[in-house]
N, C-alpha and C. Protein backbone atom coordinates (compact mmCIF):
# COMPACT_ATOMS: atom_id res chain seq x y z
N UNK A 1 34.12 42.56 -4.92
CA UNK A 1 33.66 42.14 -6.22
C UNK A 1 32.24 41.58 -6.08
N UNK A 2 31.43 41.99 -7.05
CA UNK A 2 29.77 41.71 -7.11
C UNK A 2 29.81 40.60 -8.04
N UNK A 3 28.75 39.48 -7.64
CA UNK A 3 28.33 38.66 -8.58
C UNK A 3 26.96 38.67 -9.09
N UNK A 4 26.78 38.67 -10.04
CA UNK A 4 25.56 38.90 -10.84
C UNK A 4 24.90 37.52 -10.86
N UNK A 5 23.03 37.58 -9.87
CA UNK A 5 22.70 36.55 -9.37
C UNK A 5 22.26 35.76 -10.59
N UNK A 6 22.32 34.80 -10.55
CA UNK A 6 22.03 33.43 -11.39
C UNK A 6 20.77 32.86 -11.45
N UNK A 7 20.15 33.39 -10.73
CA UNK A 7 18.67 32.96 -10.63
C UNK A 7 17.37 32.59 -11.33
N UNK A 8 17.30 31.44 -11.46
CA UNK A 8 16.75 30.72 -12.58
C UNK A 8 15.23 30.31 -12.10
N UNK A 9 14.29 31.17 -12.68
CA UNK A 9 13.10 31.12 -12.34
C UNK A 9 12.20 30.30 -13.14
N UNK A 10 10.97 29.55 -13.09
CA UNK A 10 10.27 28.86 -14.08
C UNK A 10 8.98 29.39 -13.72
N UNK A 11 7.79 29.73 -14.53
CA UNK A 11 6.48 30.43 -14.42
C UNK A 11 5.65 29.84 -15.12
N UNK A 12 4.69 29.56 -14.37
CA UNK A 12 3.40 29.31 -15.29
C UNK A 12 2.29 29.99 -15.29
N UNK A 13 2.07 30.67 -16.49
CA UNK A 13 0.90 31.33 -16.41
C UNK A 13 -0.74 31.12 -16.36
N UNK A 14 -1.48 31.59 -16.20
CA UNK A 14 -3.01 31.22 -16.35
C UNK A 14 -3.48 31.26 -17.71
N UNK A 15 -2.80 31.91 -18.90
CA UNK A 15 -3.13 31.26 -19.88
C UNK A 15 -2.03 30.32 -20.60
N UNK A 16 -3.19 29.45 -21.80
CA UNK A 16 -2.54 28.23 -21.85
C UNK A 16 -3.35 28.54 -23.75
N UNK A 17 -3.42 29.65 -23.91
CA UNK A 17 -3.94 29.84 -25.85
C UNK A 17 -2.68 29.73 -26.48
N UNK A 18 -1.54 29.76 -25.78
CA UNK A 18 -0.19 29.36 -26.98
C UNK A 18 0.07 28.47 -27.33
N UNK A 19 -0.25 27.29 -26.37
CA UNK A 19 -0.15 25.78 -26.80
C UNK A 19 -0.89 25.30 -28.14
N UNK A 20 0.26 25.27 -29.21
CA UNK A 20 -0.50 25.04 -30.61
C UNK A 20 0.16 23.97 -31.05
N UNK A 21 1.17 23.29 -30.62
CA UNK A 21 1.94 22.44 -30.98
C UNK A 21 2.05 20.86 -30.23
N UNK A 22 2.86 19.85 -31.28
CA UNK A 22 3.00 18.67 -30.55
C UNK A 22 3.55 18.75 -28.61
N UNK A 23 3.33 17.69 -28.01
CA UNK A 23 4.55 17.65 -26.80
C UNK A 23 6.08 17.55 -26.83
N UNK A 24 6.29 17.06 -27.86
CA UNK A 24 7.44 16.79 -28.31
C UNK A 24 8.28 17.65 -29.23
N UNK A 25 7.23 18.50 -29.59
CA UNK A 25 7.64 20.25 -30.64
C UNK A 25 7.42 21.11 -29.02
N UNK A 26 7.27 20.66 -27.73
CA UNK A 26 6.98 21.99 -26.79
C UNK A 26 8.38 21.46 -26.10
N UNK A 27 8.65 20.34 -25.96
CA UNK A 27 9.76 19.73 -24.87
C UNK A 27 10.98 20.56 -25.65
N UNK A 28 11.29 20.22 -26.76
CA UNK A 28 11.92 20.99 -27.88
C UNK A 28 12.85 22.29 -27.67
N UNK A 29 11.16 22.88 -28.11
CA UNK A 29 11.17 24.21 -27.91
C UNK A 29 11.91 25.00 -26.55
N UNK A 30 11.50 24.12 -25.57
CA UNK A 30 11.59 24.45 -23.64
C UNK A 30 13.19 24.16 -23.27
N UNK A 31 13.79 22.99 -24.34
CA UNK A 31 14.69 22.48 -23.95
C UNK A 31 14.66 21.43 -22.73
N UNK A 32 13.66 20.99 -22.60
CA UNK A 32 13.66 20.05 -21.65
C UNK A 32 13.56 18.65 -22.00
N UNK A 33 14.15 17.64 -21.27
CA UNK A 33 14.16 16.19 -21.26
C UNK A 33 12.57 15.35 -21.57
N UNK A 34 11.98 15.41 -22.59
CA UNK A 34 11.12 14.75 -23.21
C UNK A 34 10.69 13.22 -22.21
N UNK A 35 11.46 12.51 -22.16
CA UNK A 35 11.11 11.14 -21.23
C UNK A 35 10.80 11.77 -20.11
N UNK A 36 11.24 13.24 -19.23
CA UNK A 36 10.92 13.33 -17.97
C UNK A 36 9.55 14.27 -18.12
N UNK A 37 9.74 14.89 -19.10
CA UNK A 37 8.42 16.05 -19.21
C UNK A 37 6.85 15.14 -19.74
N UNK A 38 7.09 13.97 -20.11
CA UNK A 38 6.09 13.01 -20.47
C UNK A 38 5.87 12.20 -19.47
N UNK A 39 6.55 11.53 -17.93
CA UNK A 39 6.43 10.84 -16.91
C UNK A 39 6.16 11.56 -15.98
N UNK A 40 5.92 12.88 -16.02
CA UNK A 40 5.38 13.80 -15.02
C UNK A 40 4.31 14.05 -15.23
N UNK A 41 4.00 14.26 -16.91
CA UNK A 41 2.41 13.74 -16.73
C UNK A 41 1.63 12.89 -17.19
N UNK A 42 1.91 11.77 -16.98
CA UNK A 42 1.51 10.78 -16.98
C UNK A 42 1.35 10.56 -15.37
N UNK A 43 2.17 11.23 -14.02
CA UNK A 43 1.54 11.29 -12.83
C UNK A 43 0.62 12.00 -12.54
N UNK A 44 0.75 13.09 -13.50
CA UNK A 44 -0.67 14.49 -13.63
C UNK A 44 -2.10 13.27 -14.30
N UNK A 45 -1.32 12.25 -13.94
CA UNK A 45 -3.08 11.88 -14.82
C UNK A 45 -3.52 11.94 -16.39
N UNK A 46 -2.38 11.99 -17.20
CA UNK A 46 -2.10 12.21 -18.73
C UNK A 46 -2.22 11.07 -19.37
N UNK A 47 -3.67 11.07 -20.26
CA UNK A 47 -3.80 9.51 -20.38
C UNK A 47 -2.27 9.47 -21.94
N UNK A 48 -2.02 8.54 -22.36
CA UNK A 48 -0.57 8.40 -23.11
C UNK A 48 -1.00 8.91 -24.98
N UNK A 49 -2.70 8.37 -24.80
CA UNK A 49 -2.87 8.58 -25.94
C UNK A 49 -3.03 10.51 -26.30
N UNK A 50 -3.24 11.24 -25.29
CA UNK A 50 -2.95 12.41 -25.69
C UNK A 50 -1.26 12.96 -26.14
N UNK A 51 -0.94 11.94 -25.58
CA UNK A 51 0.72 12.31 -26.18
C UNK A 51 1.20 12.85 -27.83
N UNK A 52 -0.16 12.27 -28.77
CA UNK A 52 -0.38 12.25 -30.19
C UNK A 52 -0.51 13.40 -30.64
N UNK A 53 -1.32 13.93 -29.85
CA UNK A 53 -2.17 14.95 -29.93
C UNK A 53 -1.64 16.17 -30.15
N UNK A 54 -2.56 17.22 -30.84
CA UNK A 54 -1.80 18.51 -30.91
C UNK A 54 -2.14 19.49 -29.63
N UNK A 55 -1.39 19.66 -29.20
CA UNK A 55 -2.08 20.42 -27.94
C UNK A 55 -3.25 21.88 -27.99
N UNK A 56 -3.28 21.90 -29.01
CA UNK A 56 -4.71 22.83 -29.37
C UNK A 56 -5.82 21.95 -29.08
N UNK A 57 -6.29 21.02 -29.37
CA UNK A 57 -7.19 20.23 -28.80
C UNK A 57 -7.59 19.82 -27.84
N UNK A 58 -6.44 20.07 -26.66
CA UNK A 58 -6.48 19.47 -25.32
C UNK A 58 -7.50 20.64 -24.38
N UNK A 59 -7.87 20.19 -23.26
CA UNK A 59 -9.16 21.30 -22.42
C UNK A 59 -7.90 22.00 -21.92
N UNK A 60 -8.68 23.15 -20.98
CA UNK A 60 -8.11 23.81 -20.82
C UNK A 60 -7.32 23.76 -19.07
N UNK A 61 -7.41 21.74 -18.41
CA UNK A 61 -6.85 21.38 -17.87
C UNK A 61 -5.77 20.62 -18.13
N UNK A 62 -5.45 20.23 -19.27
CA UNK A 62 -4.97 19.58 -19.79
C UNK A 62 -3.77 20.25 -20.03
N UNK A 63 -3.75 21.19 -20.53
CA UNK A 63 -2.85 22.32 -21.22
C UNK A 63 -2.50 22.97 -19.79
N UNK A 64 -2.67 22.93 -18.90
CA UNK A 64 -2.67 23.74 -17.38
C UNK A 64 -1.32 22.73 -17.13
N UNK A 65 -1.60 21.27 -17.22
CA UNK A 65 -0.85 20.23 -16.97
C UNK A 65 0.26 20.21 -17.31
N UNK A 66 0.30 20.62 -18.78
CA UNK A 66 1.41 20.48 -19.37
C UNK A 66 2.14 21.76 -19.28
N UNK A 67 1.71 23.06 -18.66
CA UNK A 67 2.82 23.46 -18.34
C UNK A 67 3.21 23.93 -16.88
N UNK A 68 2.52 23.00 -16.04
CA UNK A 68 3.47 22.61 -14.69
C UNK A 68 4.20 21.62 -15.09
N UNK A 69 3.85 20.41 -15.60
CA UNK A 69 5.20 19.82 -16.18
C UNK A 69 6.29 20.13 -16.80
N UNK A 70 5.84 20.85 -17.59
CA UNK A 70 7.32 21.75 -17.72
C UNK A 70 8.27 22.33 -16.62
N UNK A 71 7.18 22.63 -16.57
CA UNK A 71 7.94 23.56 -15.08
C UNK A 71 8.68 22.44 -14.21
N UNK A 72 8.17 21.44 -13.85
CA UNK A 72 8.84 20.98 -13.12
C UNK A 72 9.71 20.16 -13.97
N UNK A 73 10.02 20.25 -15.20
CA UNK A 73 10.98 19.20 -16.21
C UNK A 73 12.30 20.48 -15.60
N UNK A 74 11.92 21.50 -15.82
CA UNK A 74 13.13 22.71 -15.96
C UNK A 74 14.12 22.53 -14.99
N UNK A 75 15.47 22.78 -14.90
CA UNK A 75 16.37 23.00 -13.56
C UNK A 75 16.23 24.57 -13.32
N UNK A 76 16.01 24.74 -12.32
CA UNK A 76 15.42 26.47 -11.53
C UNK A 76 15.55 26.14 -10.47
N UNK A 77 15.71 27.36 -9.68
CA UNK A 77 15.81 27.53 -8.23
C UNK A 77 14.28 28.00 -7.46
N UNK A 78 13.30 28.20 -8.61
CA UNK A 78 12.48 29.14 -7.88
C UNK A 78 11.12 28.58 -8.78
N UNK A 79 9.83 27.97 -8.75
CA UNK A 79 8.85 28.12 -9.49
C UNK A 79 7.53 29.05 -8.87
N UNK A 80 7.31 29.85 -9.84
CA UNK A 80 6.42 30.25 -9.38
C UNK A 80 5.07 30.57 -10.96
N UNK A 81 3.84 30.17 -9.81
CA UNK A 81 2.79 29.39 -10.47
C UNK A 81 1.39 30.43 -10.57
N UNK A 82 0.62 30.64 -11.26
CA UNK A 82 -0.52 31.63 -11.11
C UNK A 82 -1.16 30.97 -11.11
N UNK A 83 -2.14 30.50 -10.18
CA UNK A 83 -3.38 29.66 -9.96
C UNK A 83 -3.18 28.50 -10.31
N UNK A 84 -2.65 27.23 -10.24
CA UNK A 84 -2.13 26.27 -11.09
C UNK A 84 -3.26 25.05 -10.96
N UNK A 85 -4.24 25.37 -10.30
CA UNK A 85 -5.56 24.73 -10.24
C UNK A 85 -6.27 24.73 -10.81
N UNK A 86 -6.56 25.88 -11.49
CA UNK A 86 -7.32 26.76 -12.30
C UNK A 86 -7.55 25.21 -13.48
N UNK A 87 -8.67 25.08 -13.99
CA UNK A 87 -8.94 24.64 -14.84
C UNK A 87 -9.06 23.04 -14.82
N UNK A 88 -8.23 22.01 -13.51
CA UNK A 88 -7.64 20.73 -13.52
C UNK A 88 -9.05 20.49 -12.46
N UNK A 89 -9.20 19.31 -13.20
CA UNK A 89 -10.36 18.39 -12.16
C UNK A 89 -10.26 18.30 -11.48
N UNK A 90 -11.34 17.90 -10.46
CA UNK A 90 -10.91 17.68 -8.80
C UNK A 90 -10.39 16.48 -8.35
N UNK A 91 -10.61 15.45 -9.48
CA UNK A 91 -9.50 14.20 -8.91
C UNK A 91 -7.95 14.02 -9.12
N UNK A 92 -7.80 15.37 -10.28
CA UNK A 92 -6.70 15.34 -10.63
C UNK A 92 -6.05 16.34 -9.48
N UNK A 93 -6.26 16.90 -8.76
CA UNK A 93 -6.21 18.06 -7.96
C UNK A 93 -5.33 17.56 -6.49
């Protein structure tokens, strides 16, 4: 008997033009834990007052941020990342 693998992957891409919405309309959306997807970046260096914010406004490190945080909010076995540097300052780095 075969089992059909379960394998739960999370991706982040190099673009970040979909982000049009609150953090809290993306946590939502993702299904992910909001208190954890907001304390991850806030270690990314997320000052709190962008939390307000619509994420169309944010640079285009900012928005990079928020979706490795996701990524790492997700339960997966596997992340895999396309350049995830791309765009994030060098102190944030």
């Amino acid at each position: 008997m075969s089992e059909r693998s379960q394998l739960k992957i999370s991706y982040v891409s190099q673009d970040t033009s979909f982000l049009q919405c609150s953090l809290s309309d993306y946590a939502r959306q993702h299904d992910i834990d909001e208190s954890l997807f907001k304390a991850i970046l806030r270690k990314l260096d997320f000052a709190r007052v962008q939390f307000e914010k619509d994420m169309s406004s944010y640079t285009g490190g900012q928005k990079k941020k928020v979706l490795i945080a996701r990524s790492l909010s997700e339960k997966v076995h596997l992340h895999i990342w396309d350049e995830p540097l791309n765009d994030i300052e060098i102190i944030s780095r």
